[in-house]
Protein backbone atom coordinates (compact mmCIF):
# COMPACT_ATOMS: atom_id res chain seq x y z
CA UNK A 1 207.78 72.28 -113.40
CA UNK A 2 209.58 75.51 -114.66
CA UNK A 3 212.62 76.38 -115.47
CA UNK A 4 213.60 79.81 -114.13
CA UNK A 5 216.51 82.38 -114.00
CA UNK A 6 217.83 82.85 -110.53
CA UNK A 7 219.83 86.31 -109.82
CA UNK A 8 223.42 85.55 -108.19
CA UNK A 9 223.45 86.65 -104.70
CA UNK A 10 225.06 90.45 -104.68
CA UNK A 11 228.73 90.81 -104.05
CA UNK A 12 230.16 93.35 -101.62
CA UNK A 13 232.99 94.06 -103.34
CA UNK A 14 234.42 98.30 -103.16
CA UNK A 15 234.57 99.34 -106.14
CA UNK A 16 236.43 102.25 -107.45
CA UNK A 17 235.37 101.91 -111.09
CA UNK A 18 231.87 101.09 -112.54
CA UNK A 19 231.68 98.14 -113.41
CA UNK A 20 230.51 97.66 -117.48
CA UNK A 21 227.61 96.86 -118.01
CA UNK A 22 227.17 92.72 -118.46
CA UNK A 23 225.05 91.68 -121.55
CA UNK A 24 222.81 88.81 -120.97
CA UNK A 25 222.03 86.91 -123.62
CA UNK A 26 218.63 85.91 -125.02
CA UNK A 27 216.95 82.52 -123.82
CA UNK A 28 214.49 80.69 -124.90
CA UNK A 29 213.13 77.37 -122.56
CA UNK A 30 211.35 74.95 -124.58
CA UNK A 31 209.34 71.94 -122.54
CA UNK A 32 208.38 67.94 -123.88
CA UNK A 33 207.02 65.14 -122.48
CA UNK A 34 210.96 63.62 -122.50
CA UNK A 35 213.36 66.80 -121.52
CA UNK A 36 213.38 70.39 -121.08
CA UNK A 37 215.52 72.19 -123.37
CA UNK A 38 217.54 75.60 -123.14
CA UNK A 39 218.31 78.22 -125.93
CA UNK A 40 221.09 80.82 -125.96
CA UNK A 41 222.04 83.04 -128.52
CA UNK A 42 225.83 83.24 -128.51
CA UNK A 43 226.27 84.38 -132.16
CA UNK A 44 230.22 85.41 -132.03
CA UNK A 45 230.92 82.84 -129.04
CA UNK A 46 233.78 79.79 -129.49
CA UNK A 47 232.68 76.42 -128.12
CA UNK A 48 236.14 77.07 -125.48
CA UNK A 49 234.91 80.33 -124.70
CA UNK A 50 231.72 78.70 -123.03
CA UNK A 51 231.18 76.96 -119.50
CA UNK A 52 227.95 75.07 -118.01
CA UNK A 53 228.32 74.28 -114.17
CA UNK A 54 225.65 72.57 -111.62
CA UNK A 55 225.60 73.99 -109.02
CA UNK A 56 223.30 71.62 -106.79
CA UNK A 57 220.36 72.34 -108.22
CA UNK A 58 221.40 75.70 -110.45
CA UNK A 59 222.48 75.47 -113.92
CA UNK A 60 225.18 78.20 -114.52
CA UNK A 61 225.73 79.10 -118.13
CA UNK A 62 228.97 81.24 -118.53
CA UNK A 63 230.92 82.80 -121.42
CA UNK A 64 234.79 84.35 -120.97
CA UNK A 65 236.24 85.95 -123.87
CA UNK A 66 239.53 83.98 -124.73
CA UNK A 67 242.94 86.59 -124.05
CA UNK A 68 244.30 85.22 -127.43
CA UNK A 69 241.31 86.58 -129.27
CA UNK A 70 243.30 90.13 -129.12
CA UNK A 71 244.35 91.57 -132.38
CA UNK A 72 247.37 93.27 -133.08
CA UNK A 73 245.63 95.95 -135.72
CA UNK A 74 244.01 98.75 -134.13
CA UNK A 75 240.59 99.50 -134.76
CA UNK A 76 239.14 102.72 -136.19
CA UNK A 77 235.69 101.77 -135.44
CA UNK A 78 234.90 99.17 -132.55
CA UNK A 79 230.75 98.99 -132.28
CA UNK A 80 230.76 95.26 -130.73
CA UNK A 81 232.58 92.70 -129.14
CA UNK A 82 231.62 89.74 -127.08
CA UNK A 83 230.98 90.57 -123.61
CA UNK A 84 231.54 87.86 -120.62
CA UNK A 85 228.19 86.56 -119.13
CA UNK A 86 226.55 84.22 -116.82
CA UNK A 87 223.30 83.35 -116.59
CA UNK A 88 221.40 80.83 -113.65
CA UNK A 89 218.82 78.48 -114.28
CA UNK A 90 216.93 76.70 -111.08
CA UNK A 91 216.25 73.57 -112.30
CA UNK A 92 213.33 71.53 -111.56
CA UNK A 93 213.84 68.13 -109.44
CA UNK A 94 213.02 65.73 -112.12
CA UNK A 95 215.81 67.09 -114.54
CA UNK A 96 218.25 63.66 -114.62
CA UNK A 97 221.49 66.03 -114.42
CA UNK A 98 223.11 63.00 -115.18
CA UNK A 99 222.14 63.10 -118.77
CA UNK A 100 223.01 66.97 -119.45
CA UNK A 101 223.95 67.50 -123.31
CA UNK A 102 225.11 70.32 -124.67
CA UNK A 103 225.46 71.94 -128.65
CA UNK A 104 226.80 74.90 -130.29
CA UNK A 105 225.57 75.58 -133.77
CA UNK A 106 225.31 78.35 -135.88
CA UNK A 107 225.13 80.90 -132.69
CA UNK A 108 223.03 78.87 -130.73
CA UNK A 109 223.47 76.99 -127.46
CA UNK A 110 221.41 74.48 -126.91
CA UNK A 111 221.18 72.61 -123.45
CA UNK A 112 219.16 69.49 -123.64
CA UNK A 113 217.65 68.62 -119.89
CA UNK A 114 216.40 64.97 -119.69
CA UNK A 115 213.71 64.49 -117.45
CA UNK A 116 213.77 61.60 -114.90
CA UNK A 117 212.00 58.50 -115.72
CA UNK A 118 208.68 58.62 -114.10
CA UNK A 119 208.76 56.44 -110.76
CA UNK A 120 206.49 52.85 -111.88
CA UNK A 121 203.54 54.00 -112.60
CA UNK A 122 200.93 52.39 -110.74
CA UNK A 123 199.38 49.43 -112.20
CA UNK A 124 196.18 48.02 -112.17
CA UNK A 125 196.61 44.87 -109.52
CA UNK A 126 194.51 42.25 -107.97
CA UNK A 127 195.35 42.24 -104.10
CA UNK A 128 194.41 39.16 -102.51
CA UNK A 129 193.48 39.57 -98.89
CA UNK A 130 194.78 37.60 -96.11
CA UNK A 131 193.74 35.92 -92.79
């Protein structure tokens, strides 16, 4: 099973301004016989700045730059600044969603996915026969 990135359904919102440009960050999905697990590079990001929803079966990864974050100095030079994001993931059935973890470390999220124990695997048996 894969783990994909599903596009949000498109908004019909007017518009008088363009909107900026949203940043996505970079993601790698990494698969094991036990879980899936999900890598985001939020370099700059506080863990209260970040939010992971399910959505039925969609994983929704979301970052909102706090309002306190706002400095009082003015900048002469401004080249970055984190930008709010979200991000989808359609997750595969046997995810136990359950048994979600998540970890922030050094400017990396990492999602761990648990997969579901595998239904009792079918063991050899004698079947005796009746009548």
């Amino acid at each position: 099973m894969l783990i994909t990135t599903v596009r949000p359904r498109p908004t019909y919102l007017v518009q008088h301004k363009p909107t900026p440009r949203q940043e996505q960050p970079s993601v790698n999905v990494l698969e094991n016989e036990t879980a899936f697990q999900i890598q985001l590079a939020v370099p700059g990001w506080k863990k209260s700045d970040l939010s992971i929803e399910l959505e039925k079966e969609v994983l929704v990864v979301a970052a909102h730059p706090s309002e306190n974050n706002q400095e009082t100095a003015k900048f002469q030079r401004q080249e970055f600044k984190p930008r709010a994001f979200k991000k989808h993931f359609q997750l595969p059935k046997n995810v136990d969603v359950e048994q979600i973890t998540a970890v922030a470390t050094d400017g990396v999220l990492n999602i761990t996915l648990p997969k579901r124990a595998k239904e009792q695997q079918a063991k050899a048996r004698t079947i005796e026969v009746e009548g």
